[in-house]
Protein backbone atom coordinates (compact mmCIF):
# COMPACT_ATOMS: atom_id res chain seq x y z
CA UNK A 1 -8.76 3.42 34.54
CA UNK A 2 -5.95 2.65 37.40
CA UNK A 3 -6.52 -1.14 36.54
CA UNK A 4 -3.23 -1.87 34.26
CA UNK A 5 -1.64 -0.16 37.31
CA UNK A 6 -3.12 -1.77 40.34
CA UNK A 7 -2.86 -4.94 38.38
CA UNK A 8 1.17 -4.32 37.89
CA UNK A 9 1.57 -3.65 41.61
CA UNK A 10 -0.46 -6.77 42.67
CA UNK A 11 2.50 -8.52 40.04
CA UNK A 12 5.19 -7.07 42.12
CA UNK A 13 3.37 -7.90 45.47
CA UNK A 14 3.35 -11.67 44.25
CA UNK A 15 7.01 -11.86 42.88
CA UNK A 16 8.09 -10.27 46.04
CA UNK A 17 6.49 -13.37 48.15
CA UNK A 18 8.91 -16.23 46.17
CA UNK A 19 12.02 -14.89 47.85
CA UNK A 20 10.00 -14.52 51.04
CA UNK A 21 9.76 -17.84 51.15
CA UNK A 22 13.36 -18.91 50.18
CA UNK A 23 14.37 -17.03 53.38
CA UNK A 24 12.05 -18.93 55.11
CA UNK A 25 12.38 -22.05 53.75
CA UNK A 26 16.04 -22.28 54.13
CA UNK A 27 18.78 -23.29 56.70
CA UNK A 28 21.41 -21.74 55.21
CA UNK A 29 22.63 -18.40 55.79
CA UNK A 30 24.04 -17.70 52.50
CA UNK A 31 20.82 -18.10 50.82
CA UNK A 32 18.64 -16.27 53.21
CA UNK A 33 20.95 -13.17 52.83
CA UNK A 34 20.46 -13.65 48.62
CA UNK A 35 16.87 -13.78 49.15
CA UNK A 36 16.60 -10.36 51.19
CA UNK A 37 18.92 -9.13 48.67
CA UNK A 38 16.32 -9.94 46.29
CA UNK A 39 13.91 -8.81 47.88
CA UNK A 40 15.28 -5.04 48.50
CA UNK A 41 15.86 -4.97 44.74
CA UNK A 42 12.16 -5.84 44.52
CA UNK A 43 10.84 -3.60 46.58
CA UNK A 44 13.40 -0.41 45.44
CA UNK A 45 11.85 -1.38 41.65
CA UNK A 46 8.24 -0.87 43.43
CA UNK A 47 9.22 1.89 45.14
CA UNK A 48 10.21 3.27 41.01
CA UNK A 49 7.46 2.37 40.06
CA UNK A 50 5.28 3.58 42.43
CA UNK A 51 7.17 6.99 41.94
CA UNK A 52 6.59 7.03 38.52
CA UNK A 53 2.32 6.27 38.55
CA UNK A 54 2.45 8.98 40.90
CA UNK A 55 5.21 11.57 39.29
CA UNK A 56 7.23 11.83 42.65
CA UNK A 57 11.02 12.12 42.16
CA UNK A 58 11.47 12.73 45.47
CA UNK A 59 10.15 8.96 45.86
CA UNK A 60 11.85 7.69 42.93
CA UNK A 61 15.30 9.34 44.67
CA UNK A 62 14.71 7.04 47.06
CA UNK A 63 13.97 3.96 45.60
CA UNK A 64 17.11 4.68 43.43
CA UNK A 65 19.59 5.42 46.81
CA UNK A 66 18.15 2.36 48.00
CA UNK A 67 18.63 0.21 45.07
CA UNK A 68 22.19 1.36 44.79
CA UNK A 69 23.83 1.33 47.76
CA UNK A 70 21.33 -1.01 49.82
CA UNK A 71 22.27 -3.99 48.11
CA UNK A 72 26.29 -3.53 48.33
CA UNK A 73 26.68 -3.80 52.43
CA UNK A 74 24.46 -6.73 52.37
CA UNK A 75 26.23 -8.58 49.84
CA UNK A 76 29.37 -7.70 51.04
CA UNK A 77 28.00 -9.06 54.82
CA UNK A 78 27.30 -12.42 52.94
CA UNK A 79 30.14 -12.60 51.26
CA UNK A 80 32.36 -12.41 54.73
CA UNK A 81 29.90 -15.36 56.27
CA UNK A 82 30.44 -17.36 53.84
CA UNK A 83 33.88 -16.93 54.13
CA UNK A 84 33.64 -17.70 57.55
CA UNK A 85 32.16 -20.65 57.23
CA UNK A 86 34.64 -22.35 54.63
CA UNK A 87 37.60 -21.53 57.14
């Protein structure tokens, strides 16, 4: 019965680990900050989702403060080193 929903998380889980690696693959600092932007945005959609199997808005308030304003500072922060670095 919960196995379309444990089998969506385990998804989500795996798509999570490709920007894991990115960061940890790479040198560069631009691309490790796009890769832990990526993965907040992954794991605020989880977080949705999660809320959602579970009927929680309180989580799903959350995830959705998270995937909105999380992202912005971090970008922004990449945006300046980058910057930076072509000076």
């Amino acid at each position: 019965m919960n196995l379309p929903k444990n089998i969506i998380l385990i998804a989500m889980i795996l798509a999570l680990l490709i920007p894991i690696y990115e960061a940890w693959k790479d040198d560069e600092v631009w691309q490790k900050m796009l890769a832990f932007a990526s993965i907040a945005t992954k794991t605020s959609m989880m977080i949705l989702v999660v809320s959602v199997f579970r009927d929680d808005w309180t989580l799903g308030a959350g995830g959705v403060i998270i995937l909105s304003v999380g992202n912005a500072g971090l970008m922004l922060l990449a945006h300046i080193l980058k910057r930076l670095n072509e000076i």
